[in-house]
PDB file of N, CA and C in Angstrom:
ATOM      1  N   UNK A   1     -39.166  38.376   7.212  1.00  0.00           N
ATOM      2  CA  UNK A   1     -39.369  37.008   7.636  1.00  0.00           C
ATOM      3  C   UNK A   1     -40.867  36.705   7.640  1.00  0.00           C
ATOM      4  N   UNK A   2     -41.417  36.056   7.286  1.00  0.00           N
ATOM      5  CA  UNK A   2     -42.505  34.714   7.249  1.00  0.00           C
ATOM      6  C   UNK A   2     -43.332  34.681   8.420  1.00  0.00           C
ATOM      7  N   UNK A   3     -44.455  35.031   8.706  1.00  0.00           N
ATOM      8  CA  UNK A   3     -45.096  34.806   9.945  1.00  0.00           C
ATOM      9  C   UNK A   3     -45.125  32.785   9.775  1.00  0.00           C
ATOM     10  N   UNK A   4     -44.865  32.319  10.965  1.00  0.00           N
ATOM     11  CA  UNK A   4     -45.147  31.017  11.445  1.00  0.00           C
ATOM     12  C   UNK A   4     -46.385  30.436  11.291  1.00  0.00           C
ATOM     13  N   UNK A   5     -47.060  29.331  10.426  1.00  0.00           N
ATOM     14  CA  UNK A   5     -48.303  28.894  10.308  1.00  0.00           C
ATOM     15  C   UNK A   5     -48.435  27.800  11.227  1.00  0.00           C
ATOM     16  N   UNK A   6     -49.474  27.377  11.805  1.00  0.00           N
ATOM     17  CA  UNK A   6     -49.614  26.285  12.285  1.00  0.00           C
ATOM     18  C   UNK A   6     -50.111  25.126  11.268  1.00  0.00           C
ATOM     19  N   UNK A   7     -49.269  24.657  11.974  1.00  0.00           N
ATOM     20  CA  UNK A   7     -49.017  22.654  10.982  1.00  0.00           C
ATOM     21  C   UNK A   7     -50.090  22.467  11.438  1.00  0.00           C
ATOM     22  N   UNK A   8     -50.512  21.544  10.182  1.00  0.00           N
ATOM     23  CA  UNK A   8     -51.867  20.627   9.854  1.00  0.00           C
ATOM     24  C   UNK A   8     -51.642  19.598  10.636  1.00  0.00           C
ATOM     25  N   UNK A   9     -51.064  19.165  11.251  1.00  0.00           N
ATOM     26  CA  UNK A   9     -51.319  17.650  12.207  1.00  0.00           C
ATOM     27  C   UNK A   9     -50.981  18.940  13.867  1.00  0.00           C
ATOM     28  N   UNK A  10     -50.950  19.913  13.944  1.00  0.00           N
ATOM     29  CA  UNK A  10     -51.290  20.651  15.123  1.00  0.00           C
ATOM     30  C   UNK A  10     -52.738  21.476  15.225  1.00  0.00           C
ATOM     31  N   UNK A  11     -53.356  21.798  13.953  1.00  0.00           N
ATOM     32  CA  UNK A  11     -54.870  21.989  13.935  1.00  0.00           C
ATOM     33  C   UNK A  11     -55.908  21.417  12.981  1.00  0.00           C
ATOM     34  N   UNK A  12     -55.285  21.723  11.767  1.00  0.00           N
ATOM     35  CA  UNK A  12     -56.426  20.930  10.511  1.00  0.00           C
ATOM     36  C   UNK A  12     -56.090  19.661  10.916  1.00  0.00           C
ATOM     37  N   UNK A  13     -54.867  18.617  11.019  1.00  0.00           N
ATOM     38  CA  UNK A  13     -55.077  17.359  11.350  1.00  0.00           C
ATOM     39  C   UNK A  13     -56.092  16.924  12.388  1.00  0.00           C
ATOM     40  N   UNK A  14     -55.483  17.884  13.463  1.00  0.00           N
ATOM     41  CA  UNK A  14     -56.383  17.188  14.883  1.00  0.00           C
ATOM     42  C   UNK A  14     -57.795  17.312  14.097  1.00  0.00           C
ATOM     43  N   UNK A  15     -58.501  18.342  13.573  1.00  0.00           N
ATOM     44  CA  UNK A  15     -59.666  18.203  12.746  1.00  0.00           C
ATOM     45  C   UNK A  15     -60.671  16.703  11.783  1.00  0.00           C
ATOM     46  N   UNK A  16     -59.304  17.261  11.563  1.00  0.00           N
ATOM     47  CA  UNK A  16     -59.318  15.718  10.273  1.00  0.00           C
ATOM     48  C   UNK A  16     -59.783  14.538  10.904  1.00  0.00           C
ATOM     49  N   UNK A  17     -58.590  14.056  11.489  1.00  0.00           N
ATOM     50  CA  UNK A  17     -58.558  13.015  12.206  1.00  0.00           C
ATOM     51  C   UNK A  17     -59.721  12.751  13.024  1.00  0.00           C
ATOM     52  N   UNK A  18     -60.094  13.641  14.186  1.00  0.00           N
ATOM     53  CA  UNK A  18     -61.780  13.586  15.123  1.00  0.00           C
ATOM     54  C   UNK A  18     -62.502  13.389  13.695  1.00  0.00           C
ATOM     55  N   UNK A  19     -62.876  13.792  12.803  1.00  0.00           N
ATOM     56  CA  UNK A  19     -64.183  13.712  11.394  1.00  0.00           C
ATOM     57  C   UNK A  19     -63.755  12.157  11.083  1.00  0.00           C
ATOM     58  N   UNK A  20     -62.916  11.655  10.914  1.00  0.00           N
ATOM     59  CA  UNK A  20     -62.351  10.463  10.241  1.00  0.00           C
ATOM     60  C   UNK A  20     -62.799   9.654  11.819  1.00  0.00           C
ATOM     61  N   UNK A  21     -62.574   9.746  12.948  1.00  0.00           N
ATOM     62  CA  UNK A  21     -63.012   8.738  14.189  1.00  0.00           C
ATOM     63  C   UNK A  21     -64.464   9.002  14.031  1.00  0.00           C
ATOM     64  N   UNK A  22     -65.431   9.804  14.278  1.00  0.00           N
ATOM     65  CA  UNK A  22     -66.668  10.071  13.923  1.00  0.00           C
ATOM     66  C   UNK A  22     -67.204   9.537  13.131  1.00  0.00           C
ATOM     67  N   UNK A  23     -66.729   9.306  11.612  1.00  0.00           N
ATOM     68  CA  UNK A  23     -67.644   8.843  10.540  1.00  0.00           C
ATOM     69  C   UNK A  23     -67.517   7.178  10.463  1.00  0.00           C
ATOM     70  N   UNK A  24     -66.425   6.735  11.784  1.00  0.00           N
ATOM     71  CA  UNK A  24     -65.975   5.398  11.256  1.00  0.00           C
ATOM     72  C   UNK A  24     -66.782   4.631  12.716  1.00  0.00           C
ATOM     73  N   UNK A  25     -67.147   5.801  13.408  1.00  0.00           N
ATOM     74  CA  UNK A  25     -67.420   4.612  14.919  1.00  0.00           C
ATOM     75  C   UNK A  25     -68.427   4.624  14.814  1.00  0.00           C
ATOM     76  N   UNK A  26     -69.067   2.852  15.169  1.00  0.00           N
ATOM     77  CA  UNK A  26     -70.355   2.148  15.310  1.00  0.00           C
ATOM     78  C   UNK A  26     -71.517   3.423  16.094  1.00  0.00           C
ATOM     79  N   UNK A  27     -71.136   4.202  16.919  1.00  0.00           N
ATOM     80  CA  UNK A  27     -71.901   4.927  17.755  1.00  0.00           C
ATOM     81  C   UNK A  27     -72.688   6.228  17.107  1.00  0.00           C
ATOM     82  N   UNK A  28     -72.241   6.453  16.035  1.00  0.00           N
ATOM     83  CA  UNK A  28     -72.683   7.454  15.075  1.00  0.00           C
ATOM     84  C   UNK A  28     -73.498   7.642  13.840  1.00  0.00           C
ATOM     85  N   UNK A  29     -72.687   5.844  13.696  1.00  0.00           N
ATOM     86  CA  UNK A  29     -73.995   5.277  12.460  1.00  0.00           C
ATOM     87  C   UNK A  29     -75.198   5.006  12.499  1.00  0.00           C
ATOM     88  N   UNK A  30     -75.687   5.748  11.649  1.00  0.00           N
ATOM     89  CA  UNK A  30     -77.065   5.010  12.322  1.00  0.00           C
ATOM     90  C   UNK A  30     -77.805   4.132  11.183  1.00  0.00           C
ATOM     91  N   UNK A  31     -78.763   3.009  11.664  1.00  0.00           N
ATOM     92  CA  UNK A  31     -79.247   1.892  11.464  1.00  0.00           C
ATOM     93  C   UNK A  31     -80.190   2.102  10.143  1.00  0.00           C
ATOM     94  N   UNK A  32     -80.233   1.758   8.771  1.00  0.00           N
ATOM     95  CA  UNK A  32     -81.110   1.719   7.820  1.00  0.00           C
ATOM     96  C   UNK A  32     -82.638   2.013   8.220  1.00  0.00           C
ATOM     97  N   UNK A  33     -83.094   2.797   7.796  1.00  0.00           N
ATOM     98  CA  UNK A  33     -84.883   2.691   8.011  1.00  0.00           C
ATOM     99  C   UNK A  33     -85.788   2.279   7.106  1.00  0.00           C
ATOM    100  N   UNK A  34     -86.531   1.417   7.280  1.00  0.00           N
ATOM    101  CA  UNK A  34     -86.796   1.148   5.961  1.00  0.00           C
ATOM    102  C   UNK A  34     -88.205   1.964   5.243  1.00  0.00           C
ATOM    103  N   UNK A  35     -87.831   2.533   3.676  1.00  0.00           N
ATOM    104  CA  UNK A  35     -89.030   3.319   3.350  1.00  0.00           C
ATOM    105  C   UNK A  35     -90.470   2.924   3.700  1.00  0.00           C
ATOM    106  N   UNK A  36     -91.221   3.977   3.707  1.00  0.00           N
ATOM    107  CA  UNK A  36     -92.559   3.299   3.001  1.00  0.00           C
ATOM    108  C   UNK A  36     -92.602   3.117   1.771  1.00  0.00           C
ATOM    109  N   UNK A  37     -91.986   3.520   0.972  1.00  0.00           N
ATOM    110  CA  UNK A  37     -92.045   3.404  -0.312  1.00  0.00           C
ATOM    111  C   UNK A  37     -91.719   2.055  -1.108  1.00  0.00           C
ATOM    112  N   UNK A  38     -90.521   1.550  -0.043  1.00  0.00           N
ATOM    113  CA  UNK A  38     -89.936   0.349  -0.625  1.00  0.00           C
ATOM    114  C   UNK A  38     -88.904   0.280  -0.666  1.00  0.00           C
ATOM    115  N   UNK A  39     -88.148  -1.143  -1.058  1.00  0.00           N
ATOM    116  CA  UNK A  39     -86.409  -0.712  -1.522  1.00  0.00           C
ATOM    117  C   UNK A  39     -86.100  -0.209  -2.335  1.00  0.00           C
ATOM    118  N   UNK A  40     -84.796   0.297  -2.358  1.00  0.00           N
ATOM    119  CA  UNK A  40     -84.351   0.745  -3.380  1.00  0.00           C
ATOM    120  C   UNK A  40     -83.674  -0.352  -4.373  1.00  0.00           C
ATOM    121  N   UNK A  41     -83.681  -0.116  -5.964  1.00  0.00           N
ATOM    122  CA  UNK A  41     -83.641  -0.534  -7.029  1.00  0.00           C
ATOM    123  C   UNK A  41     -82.847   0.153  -7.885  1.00  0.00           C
ATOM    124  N   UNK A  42     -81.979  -0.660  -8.828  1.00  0.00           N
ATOM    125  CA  UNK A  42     -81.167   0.417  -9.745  1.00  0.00           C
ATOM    126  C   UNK A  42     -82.769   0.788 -10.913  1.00  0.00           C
ATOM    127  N   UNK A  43     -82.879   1.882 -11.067  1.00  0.00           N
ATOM    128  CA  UNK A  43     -83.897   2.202 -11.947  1.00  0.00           C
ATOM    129  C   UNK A  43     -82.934   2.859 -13.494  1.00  0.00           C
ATOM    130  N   UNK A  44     -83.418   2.873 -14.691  1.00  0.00           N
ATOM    131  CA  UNK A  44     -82.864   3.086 -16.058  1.00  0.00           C
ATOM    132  C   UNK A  44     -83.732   4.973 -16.002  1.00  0.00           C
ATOM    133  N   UNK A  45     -82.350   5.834 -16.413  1.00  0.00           N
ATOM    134  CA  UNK A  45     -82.733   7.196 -16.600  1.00  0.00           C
ATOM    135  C   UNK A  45     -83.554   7.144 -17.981  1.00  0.00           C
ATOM    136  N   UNK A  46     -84.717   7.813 -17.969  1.00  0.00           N
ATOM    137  CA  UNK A  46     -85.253   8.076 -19.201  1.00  0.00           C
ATOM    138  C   UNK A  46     -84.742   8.505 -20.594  1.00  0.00           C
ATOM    139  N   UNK A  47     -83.757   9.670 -20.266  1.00  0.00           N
ATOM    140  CA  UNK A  47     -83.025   9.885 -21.462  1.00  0.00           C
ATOM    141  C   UNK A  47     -81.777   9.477 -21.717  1.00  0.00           C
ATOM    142  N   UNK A  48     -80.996   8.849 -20.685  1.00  0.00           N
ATOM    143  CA  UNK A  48     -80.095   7.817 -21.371  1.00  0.00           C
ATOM    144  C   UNK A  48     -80.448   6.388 -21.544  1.00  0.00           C
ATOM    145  N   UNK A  49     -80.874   5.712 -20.497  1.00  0.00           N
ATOM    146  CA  UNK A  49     -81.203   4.333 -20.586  1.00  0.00           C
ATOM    147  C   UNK A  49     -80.389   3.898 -19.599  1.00  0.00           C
ATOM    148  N   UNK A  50     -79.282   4.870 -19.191  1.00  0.00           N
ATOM    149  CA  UNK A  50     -78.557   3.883 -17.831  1.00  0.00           C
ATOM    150  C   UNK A  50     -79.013   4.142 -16.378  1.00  0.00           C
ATOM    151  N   UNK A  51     -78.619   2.709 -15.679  1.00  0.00           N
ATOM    152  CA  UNK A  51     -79.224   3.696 -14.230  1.00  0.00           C
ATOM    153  C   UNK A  51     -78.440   3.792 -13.519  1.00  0.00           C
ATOM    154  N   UNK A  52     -78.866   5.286 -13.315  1.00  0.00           N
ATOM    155  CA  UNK A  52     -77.980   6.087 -12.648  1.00  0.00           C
ATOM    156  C   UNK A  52     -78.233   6.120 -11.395  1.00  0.00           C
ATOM    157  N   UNK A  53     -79.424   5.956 -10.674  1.00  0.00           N
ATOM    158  CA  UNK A  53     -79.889   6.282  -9.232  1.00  0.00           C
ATOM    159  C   UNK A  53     -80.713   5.469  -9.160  1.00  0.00           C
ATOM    160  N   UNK A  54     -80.782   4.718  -7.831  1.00  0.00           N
ATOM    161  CA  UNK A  54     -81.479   4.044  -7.086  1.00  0.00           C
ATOM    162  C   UNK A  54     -82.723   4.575  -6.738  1.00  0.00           C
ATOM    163  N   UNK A  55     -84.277   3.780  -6.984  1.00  0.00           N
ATOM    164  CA  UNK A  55     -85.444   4.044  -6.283  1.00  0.00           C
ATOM    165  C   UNK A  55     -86.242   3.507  -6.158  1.00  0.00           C
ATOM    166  N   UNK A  56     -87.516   3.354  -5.263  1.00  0.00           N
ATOM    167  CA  UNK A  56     -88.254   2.548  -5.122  1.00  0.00           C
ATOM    168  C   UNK A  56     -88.768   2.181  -6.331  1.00  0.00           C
ATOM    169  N   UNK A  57     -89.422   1.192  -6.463  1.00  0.00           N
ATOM    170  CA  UNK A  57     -90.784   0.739  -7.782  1.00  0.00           C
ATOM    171  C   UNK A  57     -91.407   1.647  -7.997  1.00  0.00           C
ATOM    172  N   UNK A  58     -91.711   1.849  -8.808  1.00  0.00           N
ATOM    173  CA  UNK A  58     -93.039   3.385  -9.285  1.00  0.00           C
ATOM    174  C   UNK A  58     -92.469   4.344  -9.372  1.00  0.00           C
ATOM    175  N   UNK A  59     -91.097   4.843  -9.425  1.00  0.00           N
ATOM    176  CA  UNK A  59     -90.417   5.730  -9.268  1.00  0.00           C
ATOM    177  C   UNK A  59     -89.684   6.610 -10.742  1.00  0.00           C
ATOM    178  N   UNK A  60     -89.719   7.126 -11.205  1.00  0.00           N
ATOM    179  CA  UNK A  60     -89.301   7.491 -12.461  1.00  0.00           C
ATOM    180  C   UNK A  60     -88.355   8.743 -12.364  1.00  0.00           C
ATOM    181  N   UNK A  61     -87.256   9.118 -13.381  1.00  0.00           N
ATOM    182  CA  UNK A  61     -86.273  10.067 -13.576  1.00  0.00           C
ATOM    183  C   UNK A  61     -86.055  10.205 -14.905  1.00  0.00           C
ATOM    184  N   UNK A  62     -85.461  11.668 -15.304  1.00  0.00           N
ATOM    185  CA  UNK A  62     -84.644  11.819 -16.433  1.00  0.00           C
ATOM    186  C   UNK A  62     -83.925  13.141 -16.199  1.00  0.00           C
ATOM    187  N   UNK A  63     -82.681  12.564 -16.603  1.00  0.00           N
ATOM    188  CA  UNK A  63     -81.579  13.669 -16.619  1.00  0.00           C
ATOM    189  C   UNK A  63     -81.299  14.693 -17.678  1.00  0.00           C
ATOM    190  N   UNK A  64     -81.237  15.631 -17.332  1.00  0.00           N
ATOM    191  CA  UNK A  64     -80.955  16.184 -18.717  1.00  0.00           C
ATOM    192  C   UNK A  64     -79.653  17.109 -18.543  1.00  0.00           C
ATOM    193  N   UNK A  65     -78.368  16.682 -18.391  1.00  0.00           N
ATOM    194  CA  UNK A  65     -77.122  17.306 -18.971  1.00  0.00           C
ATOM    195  C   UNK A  65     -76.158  16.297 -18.195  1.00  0.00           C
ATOM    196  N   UNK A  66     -75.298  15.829 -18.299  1.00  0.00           N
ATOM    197  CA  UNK A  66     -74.055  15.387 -17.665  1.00  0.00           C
ATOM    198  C   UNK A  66     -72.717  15.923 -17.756  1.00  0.00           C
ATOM    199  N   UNK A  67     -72.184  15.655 -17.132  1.00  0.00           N
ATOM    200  CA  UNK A  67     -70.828  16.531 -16.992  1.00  0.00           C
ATOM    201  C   UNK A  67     -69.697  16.368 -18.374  1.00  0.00           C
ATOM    202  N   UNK A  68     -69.289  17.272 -18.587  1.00  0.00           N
ATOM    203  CA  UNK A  68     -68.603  17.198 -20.254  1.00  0.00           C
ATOM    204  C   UNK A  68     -69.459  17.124 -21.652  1.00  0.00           C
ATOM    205  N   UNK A  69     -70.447  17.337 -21.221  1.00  0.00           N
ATOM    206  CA  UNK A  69     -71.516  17.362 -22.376  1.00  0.00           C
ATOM    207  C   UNK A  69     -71.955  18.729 -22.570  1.00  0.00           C
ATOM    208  N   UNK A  70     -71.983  18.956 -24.449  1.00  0.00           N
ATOM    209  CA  UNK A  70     -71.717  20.364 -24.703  1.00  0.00           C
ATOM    210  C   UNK A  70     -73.026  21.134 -24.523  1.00  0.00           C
ATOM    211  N   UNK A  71     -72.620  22.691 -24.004  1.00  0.00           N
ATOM    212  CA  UNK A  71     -74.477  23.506 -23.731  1.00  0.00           C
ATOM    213  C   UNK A  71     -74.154  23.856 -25.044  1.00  0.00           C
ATOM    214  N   UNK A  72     -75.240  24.764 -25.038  1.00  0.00           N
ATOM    215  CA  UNK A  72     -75.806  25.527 -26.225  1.00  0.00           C
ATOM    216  C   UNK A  72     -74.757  26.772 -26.620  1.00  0.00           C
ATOM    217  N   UNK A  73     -73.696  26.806 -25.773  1.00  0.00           N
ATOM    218  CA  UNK A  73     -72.609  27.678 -25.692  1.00  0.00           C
ATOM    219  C   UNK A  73     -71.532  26.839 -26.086  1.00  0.00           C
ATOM    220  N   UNK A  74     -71.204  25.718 -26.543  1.00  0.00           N
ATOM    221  CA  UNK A  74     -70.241  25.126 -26.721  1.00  0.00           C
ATOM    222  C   UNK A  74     -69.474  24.771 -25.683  1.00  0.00           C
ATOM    223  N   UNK A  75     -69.909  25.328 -24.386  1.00  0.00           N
ATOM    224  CA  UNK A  75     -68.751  25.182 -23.290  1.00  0.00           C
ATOM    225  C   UNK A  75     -69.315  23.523 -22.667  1.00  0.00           C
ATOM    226  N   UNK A  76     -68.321  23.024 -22.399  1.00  0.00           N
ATOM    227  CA  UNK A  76     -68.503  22.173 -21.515  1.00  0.00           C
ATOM    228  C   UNK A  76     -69.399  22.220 -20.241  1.00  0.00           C
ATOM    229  N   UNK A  77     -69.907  21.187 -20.023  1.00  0.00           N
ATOM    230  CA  UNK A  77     -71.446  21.421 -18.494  1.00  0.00           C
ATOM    231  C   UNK A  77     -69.924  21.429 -17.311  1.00  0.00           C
ATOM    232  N   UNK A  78     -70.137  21.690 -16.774  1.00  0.00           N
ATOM    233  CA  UNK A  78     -69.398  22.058 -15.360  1.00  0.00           C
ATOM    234  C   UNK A  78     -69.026  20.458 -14.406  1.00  0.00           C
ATOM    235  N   UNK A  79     -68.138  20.156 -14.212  1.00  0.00           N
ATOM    236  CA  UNK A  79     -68.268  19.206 -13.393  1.00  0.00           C
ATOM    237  C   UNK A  79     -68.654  19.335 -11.778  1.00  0.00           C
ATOM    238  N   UNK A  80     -69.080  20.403 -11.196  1.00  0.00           N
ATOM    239  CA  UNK A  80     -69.842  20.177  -9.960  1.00  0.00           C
ATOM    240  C   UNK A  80     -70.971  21.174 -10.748  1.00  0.00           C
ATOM    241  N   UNK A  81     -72.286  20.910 -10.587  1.00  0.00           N
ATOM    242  CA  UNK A  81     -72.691  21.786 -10.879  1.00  0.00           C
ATOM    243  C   UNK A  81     -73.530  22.386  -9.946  1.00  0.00           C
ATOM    244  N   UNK A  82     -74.725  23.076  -9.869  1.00  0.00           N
ATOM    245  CA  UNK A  82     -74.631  24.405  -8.517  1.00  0.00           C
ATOM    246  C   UNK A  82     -75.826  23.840  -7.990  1.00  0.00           C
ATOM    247  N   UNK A  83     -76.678  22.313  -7.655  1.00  0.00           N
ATOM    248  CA  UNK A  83     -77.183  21.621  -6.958  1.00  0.00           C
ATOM    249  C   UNK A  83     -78.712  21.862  -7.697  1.00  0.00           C
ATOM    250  N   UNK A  84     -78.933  23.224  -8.632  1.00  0.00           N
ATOM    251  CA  UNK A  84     -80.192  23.585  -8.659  1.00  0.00           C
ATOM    252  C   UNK A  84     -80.814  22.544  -9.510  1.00  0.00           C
ATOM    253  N   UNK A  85     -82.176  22.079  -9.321  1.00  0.00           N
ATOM    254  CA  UNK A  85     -83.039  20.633 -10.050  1.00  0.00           C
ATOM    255  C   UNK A  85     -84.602  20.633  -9.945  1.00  0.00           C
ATOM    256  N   UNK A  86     -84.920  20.040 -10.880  1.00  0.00           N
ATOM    257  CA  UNK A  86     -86.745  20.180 -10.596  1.00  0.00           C
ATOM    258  C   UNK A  86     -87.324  19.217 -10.237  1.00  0.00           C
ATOM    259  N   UNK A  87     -88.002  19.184  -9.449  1.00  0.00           N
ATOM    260  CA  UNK A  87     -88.847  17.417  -9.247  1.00  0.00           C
ATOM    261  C   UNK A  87     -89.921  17.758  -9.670  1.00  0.00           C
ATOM    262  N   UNK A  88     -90.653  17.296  -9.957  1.00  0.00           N
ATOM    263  CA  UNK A  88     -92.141  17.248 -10.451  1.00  0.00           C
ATOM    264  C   UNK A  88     -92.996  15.857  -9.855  1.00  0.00           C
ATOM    265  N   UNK A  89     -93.707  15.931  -8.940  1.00  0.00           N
ATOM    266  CA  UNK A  89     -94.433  15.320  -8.241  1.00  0.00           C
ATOM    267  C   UNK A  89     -95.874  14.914  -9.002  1.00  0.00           C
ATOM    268  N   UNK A  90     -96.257  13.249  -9.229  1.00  0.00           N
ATOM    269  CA  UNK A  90     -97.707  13.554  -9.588  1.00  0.00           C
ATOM    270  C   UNK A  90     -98.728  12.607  -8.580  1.00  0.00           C
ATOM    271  N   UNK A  91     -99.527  13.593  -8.113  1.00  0.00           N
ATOM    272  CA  UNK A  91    -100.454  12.229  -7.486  1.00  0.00           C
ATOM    273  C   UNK A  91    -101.868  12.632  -7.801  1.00  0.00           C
ATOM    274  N   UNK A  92    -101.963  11.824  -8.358  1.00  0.00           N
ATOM    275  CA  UNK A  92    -103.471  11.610  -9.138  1.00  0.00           C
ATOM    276  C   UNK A  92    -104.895  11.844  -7.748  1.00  0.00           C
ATOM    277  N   UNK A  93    -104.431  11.543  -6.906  1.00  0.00           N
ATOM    278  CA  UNK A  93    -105.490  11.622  -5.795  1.00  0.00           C
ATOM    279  C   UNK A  93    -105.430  13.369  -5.083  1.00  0.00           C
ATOM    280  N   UNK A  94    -104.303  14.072  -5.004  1.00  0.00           N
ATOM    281  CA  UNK A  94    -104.269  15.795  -4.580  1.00  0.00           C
ATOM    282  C   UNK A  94    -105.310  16.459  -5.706  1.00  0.00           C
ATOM    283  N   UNK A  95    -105.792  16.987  -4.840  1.00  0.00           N
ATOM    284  CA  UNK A  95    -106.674  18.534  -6.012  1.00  0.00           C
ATOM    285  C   UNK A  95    -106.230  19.435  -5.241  1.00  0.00           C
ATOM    286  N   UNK A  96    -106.105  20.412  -6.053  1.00  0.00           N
ATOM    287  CA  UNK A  96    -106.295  21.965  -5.560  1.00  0.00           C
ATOM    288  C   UNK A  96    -107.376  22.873  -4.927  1.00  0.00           C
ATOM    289  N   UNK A  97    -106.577  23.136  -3.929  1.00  0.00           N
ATOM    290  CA  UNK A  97    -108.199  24.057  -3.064  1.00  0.00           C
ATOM    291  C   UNK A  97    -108.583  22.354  -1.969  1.00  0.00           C
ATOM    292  N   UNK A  98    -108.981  21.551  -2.225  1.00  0.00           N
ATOM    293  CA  UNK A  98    -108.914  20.745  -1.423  1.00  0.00           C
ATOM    294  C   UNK A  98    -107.670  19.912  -0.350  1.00  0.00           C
ATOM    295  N   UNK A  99    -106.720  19.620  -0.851  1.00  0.00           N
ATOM    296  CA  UNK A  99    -105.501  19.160   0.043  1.00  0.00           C
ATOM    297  C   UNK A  99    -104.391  19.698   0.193  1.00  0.00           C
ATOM    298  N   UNK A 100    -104.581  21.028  -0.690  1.00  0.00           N
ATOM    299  CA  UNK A 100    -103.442  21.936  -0.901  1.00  0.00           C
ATOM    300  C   UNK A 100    -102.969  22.676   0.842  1.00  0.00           C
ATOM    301  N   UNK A 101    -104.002  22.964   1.106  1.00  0.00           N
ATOM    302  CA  UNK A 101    -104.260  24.002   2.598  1.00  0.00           C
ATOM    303  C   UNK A 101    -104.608  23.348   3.769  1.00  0.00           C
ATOM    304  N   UNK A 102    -104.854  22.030   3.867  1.00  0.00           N
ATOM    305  CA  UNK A 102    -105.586  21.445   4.816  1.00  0.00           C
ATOM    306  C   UNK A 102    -106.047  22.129   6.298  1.00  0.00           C
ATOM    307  N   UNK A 103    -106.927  22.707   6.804  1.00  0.00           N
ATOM    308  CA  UNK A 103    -106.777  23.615   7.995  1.00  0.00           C
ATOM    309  C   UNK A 103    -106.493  24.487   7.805  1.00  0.00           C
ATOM    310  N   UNK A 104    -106.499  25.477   6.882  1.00  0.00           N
ATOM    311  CA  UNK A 104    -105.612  26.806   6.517  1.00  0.00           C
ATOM    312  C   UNK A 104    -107.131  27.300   5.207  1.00  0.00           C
ATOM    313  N   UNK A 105    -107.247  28.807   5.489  1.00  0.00           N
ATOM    314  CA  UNK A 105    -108.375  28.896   4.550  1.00  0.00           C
ATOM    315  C   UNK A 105    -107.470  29.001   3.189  1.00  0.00           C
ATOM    316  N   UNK A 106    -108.073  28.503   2.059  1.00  0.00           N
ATOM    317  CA  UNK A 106    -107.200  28.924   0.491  1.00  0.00           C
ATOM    318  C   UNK A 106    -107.208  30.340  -0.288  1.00  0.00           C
ATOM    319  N   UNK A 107    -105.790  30.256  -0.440  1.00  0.00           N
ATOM    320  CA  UNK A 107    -105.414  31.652  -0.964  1.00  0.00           C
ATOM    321  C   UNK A 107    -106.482  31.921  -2.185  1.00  0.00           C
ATOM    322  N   UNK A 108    -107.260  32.741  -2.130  1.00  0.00           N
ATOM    323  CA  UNK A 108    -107.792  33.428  -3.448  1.00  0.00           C
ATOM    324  C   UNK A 108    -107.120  32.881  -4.761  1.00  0.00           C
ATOM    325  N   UNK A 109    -105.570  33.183  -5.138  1.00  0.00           N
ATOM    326  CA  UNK A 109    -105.423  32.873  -5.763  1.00  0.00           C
ATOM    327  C   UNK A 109    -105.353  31.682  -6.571  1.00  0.00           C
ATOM    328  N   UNK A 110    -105.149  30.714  -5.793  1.00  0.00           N
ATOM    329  CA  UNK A 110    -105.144  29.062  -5.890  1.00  0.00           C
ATOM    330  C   UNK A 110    -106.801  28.800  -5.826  1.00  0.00           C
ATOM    331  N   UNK A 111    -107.924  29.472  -6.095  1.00  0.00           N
ATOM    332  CA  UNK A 111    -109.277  29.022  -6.597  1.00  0.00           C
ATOM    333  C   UNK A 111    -109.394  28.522  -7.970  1.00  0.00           C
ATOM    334  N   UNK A 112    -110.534  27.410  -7.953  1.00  0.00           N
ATOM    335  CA  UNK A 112    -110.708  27.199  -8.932  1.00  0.00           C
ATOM    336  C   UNK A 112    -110.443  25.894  -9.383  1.00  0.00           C
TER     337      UNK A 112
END
């Protein structure tokens, strides 16, 4: 015989249900902040042309693989894929050795 499981509306429901009152009551939400950066904007991805993600003005992206699109293996790209991504930051005003460490002496290696 079958060990006895407990029913989903006697534990995973009760679960469920509290996450579903939580995400829906006024008391939890919380209120827009607004960037410094600015609003957000549908912006156009560089290498497709559609936009895909919202960002402030001055803001730039490009994607490079979407889901069902073939790798270099022929296999299909994965439809979740494993979160890993690069940003690349530029600000013309940071130097190195100067704003890198602020208060902190600079690593030897980062001279120069």
């Amino acid at each position: 015989m079958l060990p006895a499981w407990p029913s989903a509306p006697g534990s995973l429901g009760a679960l469920q249900s509290r996450q579903a009152q939580a995400a829906t009551s006024p008391s939890t939400q919380l209120a827009p902040v607004p960037s410094r950066y600015g609003p957000l904007a549908p912006v156009a991805d560089q290498s497709t042309g559609l936009p895909l993600l919202q960002l402030p003005q001055g803001f730039s992206y490009r994607s490079f693989g979407c889901s069902g699109d073939r790798m270099d293996d022929d296999q299909p790209c994965p439809d979740r894929h494993d979160g890993m991504a690069v940003v690349c930051l530029r600000r013309p005003d940071w130097r190195p050795g100067r704003d890198s460490l602020r208060g902190l002496e600079q690593a030897p290696c980062l001279a120069g």
